[in-house]
PDB file of N, CA and C in Angstrom:
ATOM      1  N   UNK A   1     -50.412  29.185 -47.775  1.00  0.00           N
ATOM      2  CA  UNK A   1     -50.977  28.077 -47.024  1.00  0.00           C
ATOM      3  C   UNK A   1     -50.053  26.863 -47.070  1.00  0.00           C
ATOM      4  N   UNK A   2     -49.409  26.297 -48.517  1.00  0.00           N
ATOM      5  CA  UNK A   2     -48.175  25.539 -48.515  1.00  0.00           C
ATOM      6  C   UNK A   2     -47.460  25.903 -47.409  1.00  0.00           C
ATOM      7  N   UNK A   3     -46.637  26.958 -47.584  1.00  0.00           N
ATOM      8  CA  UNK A   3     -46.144  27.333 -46.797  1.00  0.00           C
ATOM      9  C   UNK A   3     -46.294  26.934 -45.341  1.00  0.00           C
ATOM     10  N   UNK A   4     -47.395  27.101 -44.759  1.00  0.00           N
ATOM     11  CA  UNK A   4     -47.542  27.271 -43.377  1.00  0.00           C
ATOM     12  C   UNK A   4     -47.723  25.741 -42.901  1.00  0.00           C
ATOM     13  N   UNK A   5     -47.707  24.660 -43.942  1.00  0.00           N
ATOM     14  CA  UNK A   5     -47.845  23.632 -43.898  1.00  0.00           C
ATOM     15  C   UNK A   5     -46.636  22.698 -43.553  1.00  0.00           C
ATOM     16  N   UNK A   6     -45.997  23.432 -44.445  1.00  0.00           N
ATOM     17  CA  UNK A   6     -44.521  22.632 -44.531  1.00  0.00           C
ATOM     18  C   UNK A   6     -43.471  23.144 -43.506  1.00  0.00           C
ATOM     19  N   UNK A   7     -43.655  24.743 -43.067  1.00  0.00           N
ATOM     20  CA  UNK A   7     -43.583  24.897 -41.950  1.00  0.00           C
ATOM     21  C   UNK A   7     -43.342  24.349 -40.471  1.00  0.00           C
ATOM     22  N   UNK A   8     -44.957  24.253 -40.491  1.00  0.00           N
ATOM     23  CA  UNK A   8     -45.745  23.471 -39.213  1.00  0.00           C
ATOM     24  C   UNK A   8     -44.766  21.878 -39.339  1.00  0.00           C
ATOM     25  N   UNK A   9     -44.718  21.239 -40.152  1.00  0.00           N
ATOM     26  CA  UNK A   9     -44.655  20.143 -40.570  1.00  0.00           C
ATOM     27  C   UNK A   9     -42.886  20.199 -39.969  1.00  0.00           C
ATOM     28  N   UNK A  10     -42.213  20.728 -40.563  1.00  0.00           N
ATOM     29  CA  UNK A  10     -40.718  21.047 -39.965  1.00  0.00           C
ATOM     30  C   UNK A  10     -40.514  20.863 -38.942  1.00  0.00           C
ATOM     31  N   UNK A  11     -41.595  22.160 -38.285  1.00  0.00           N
ATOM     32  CA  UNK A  11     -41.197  22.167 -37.151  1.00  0.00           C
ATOM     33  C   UNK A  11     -41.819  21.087 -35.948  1.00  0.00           C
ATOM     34  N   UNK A  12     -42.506  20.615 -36.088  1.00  0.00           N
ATOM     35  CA  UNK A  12     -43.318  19.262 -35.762  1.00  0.00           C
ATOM     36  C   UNK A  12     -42.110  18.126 -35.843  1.00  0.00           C
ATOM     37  N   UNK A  13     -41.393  17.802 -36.973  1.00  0.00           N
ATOM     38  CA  UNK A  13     -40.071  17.408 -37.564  1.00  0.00           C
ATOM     39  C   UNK A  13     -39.018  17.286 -36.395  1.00  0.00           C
ATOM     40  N   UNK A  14     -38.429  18.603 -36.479  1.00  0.00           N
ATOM     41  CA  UNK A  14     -37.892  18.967 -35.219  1.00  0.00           C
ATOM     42  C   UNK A  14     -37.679  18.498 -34.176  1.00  0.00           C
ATOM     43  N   UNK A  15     -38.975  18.867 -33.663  1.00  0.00           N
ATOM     44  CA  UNK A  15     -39.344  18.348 -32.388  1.00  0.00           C
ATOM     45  C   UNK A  15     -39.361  17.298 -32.154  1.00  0.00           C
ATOM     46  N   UNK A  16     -39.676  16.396 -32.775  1.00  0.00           N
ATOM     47  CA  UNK A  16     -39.855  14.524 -32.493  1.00  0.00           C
ATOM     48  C   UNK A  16     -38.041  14.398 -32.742  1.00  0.00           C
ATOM     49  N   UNK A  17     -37.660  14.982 -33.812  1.00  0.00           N
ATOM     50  CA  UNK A  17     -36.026  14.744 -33.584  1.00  0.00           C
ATOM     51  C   UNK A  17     -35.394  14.615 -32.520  1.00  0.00           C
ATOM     52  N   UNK A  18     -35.706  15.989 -31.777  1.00  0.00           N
ATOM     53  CA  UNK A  18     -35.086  15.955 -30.591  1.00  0.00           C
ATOM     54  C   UNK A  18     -35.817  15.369 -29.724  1.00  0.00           C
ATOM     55  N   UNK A  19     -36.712  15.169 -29.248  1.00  0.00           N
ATOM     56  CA  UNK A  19     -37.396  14.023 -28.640  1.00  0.00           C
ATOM     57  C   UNK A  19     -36.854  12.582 -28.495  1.00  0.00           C
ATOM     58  N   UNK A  20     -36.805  12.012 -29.999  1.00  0.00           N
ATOM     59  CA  UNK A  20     -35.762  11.154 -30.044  1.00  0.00           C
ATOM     60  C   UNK A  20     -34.492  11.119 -29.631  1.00  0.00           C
ATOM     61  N   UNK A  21     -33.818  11.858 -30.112  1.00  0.00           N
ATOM     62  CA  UNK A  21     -32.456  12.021 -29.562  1.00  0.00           C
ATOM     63  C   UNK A  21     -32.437  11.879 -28.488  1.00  0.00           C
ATOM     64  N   UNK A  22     -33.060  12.569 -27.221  1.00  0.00           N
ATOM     65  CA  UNK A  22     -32.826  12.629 -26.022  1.00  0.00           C
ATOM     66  C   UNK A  22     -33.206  10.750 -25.134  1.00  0.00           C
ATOM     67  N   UNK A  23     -34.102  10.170 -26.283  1.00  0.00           N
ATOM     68  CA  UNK A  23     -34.549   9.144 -25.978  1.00  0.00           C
ATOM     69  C   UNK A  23     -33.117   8.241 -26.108  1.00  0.00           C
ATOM     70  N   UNK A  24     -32.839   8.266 -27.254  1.00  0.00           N
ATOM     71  CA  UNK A  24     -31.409   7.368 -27.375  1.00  0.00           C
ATOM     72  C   UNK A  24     -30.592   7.638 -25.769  1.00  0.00           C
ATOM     73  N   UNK A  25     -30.679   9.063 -25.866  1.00  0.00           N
ATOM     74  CA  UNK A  25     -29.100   9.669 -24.859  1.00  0.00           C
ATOM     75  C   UNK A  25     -29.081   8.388 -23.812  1.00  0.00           C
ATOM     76  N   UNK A  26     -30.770   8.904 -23.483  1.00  0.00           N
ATOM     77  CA  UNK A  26     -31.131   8.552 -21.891  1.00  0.00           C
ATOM     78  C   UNK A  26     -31.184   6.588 -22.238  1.00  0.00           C
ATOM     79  N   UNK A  27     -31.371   5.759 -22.995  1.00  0.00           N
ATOM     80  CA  UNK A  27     -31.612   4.545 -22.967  1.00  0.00           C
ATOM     81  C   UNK A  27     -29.621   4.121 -22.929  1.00  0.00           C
ATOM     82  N   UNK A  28     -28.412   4.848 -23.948  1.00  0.00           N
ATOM     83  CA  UNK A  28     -27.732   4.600 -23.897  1.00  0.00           C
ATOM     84  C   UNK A  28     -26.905   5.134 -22.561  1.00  0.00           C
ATOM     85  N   UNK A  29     -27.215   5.922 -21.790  1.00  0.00           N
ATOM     86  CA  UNK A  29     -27.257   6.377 -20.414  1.00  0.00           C
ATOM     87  C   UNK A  29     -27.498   5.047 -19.640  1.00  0.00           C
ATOM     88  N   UNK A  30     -28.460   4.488 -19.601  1.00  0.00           N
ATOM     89  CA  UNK A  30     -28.969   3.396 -18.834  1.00  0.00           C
ATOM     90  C   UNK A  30     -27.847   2.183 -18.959  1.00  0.00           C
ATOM     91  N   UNK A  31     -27.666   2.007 -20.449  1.00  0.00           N
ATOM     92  CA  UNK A  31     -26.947   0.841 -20.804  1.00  0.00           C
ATOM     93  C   UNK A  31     -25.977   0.973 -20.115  1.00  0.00           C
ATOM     94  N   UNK A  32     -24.949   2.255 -20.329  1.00  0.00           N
ATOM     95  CA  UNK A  32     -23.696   2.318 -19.480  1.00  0.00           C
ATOM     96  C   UNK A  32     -23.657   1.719 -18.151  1.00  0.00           C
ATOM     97  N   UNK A  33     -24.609   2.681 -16.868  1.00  0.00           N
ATOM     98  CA  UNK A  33     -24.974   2.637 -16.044  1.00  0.00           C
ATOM     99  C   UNK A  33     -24.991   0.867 -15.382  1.00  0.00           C
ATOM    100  N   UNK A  34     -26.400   0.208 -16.486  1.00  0.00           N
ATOM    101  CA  UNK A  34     -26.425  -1.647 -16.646  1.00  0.00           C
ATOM    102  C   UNK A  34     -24.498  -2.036 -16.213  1.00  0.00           C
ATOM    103  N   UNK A  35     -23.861  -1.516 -17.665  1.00  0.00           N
ATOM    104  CA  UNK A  35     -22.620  -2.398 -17.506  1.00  0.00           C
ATOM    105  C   UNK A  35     -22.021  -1.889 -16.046  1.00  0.00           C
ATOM    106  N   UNK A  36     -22.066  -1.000 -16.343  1.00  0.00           N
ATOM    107  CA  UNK A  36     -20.999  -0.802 -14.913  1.00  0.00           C
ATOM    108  C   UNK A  36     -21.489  -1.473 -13.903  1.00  0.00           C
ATOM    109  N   UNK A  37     -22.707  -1.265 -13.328  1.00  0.00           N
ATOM    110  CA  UNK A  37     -23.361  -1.918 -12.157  1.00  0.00           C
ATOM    111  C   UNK A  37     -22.564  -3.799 -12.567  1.00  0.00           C
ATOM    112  N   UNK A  38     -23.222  -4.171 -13.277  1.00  0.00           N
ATOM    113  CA  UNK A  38     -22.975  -5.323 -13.461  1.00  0.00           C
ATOM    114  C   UNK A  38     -21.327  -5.711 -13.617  1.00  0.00           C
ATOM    115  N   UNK A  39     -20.236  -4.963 -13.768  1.00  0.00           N
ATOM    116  CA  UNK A  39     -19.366  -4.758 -13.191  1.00  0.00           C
ATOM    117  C   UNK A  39     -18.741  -5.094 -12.235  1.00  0.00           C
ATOM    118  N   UNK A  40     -19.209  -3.975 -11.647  1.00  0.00           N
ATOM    119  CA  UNK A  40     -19.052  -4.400 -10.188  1.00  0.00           C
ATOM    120  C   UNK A  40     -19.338  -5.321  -9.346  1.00  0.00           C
ATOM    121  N   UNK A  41     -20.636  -5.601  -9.716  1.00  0.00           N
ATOM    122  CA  UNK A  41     -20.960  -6.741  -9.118  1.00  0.00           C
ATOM    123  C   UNK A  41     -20.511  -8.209  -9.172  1.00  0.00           C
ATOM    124  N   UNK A  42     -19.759  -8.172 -10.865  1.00  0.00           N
ATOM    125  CA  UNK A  42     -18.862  -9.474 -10.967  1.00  0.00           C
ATOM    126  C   UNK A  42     -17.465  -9.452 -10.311  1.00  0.00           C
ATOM    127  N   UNK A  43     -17.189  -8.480  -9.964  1.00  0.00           N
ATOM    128  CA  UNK A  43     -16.132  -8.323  -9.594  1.00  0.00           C
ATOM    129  C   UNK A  43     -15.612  -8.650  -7.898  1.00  0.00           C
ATOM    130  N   UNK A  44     -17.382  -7.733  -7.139  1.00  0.00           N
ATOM    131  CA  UNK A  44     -17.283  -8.352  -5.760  1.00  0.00           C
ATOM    132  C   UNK A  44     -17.153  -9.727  -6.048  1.00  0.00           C
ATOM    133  N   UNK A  45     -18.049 -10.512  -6.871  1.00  0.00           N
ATOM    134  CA  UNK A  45     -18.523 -12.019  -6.764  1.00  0.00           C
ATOM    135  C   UNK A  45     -17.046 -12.701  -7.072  1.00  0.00           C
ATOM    136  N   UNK A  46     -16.341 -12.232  -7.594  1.00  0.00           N
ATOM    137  CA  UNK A  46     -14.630 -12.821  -8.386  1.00  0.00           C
ATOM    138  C   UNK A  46     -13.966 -12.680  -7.165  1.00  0.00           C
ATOM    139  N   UNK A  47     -13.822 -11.678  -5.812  1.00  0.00           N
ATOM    140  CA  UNK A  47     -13.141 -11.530  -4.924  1.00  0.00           C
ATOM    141  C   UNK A  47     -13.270 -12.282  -3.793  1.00  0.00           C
ATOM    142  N   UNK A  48     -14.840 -12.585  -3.779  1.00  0.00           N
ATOM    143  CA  UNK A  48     -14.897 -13.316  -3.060  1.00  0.00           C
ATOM    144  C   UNK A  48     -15.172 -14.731  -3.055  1.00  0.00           C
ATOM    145  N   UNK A  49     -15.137 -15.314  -4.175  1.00  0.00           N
ATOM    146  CA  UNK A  49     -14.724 -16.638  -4.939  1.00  0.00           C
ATOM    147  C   UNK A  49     -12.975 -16.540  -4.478  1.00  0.00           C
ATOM    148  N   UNK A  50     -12.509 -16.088  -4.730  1.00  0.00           N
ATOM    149  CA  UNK A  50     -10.667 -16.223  -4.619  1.00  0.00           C
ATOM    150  C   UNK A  50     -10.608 -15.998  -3.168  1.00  0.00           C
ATOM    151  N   UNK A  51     -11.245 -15.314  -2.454  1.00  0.00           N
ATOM    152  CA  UNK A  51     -10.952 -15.175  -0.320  1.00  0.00           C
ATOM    153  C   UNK A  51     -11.741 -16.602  -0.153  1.00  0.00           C
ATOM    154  N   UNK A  52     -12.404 -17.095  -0.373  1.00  0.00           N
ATOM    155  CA  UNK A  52     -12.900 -18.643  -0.169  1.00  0.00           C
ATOM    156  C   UNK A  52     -11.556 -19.766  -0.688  1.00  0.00           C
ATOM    157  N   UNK A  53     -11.462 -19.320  -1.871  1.00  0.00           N
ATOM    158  CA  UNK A  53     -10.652 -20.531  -2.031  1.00  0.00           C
ATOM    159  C   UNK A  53      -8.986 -20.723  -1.565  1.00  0.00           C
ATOM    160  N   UNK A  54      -8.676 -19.474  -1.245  1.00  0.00           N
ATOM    161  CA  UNK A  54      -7.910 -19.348  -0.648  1.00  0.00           C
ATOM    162  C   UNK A  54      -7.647 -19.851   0.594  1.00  0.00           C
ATOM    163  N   UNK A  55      -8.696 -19.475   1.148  1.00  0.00           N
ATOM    164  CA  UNK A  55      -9.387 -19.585   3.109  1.00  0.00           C
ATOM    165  C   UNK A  55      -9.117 -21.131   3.025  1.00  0.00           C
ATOM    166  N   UNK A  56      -9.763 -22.102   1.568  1.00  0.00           N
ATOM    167  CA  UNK A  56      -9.816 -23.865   1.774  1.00  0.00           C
ATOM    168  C   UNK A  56      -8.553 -23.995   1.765  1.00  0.00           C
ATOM    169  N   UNK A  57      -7.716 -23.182   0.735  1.00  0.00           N
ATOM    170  CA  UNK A  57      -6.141 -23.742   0.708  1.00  0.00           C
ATOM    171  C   UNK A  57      -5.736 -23.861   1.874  1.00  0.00           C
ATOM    172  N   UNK A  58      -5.451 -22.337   2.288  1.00  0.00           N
ATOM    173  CA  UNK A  58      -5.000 -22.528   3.858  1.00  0.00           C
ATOM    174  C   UNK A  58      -5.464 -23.576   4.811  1.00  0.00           C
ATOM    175  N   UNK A  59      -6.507 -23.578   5.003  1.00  0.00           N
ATOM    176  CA  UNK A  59      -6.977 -24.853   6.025  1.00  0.00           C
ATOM    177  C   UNK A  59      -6.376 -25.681   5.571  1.00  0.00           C
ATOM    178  N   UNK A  60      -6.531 -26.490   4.469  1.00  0.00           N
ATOM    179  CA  UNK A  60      -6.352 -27.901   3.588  1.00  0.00           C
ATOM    180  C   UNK A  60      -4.507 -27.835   4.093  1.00  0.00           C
ATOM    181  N   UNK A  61      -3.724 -27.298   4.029  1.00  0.00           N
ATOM    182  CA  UNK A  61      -2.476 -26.801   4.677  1.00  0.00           C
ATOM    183  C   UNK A  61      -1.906 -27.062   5.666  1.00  0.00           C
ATOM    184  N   UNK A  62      -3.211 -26.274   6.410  1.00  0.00           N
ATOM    185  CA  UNK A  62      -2.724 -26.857   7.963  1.00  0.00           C
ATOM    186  C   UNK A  62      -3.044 -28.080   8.555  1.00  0.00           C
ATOM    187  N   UNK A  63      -4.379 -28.685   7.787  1.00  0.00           N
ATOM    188  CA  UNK A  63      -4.629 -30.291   8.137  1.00  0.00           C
ATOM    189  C   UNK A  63      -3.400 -30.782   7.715  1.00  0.00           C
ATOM    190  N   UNK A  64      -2.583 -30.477   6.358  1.00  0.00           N
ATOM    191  CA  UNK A  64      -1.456 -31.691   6.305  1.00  0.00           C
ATOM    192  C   UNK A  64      -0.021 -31.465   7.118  1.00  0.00           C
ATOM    193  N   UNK A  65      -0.183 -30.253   7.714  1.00  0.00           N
ATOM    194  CA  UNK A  65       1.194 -29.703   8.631  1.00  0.00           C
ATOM    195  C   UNK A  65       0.751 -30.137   9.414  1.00  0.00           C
ATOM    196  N   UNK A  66      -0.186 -30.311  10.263  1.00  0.00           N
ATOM    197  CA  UNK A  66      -1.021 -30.649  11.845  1.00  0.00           C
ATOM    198  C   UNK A  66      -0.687 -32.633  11.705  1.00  0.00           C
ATOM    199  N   UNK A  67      -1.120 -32.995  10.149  1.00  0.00           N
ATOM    200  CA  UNK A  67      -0.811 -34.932  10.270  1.00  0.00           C
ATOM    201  C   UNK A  67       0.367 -35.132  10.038  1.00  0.00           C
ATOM    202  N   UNK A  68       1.318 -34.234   9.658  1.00  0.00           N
ATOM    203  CA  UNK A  68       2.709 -34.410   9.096  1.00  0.00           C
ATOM    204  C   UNK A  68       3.584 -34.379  10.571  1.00  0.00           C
ATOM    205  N   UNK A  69       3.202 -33.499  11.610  1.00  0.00           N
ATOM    206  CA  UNK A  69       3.672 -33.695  12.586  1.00  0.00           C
ATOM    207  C   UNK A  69       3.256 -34.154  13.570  1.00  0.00           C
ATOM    208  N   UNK A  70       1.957 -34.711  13.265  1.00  0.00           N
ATOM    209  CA  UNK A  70       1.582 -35.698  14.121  1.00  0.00           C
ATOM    210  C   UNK A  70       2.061 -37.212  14.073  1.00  0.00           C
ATOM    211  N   UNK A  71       2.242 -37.533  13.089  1.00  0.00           N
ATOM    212  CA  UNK A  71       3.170 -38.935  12.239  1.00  0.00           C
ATOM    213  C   UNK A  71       4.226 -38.810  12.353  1.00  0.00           C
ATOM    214  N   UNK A  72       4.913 -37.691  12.330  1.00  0.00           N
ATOM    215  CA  UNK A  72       6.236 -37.493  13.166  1.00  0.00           C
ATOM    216  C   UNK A  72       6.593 -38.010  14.338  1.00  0.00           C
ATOM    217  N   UNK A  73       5.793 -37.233  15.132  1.00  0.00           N
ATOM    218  CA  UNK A  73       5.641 -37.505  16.669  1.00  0.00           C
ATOM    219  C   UNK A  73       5.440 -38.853  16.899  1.00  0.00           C
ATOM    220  N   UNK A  74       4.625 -39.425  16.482  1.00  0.00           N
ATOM    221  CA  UNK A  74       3.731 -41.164  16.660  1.00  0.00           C
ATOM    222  C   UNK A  74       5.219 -41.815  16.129  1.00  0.00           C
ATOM    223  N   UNK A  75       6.151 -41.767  15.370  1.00  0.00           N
ATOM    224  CA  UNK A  75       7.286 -42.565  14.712  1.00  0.00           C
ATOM    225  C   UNK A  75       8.356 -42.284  15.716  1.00  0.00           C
ATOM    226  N   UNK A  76       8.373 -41.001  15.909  1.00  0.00           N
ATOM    227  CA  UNK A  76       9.550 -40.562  16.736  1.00  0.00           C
ATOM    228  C   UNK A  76       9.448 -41.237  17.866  1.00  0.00           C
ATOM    229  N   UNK A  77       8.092 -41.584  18.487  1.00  0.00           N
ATOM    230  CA  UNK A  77       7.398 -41.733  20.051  1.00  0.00           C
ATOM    231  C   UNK A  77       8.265 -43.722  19.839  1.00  0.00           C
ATOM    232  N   UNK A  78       7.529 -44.320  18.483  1.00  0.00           N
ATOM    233  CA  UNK A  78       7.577 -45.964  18.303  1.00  0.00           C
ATOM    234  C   UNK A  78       9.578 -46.064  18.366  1.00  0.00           C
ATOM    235  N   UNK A  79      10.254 -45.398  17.522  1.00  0.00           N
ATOM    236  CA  UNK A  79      11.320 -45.235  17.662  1.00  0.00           C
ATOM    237  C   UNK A  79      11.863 -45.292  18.846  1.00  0.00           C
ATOM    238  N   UNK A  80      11.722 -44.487  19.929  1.00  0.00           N
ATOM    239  CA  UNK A  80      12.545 -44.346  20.983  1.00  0.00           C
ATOM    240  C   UNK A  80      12.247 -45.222  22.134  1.00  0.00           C
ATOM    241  N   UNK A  81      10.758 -46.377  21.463  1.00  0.00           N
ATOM    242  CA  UNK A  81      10.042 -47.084  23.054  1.00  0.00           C
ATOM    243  C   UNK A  81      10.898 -48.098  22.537  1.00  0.00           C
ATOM    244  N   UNK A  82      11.786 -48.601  20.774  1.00  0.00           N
ATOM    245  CA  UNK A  82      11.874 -49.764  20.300  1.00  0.00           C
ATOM    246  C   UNK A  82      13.409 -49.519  21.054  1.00  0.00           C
ATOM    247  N   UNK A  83      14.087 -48.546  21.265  1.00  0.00           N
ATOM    248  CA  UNK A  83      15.295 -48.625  21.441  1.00  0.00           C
ATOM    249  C   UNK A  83      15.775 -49.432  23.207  1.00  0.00           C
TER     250      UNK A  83
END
């Protein structure tokens, strides 16, 4: 009757072991899954933070090439009416 106790009891043992185990697998499964997603997702958000700020450089660029030769022009224009 010990016997069939300690048995039962083992194998009862067992079972919740692996029960558990599979519980870890699958929660540290998830975690991975979490990082990566989240990953990626910082990563779109990083790419397209840098195509924005880029996009302002450029503009910001051409406003000072567009007044640089516009002040050109306006000096060049006062220049040649003074001559």
């Amino acid at each position: 009757m010990k016997n069939h106790k300690l048995a039962l009891a083992l194998l009862v043992g067992l079972m919740l072991s692996a029960a558990a185990q599979a519980d870890v697998k699958q929660a540290a499964d998830d975690v991975k899954d979490t990082a990566v997603h989240i990953g990626r997702k910082t990563a779109e958000v990083s790419r397209e933070a840098a195509h924005a700020t880029a996009h302002a450089a450029k503009s910001a660029a051409h406003d000072v090439a567009s007044g640089t030769r516009k002040g050109y022009r306006a000096t060049k224009k006062l220049v040649a009416q003074s001559k």
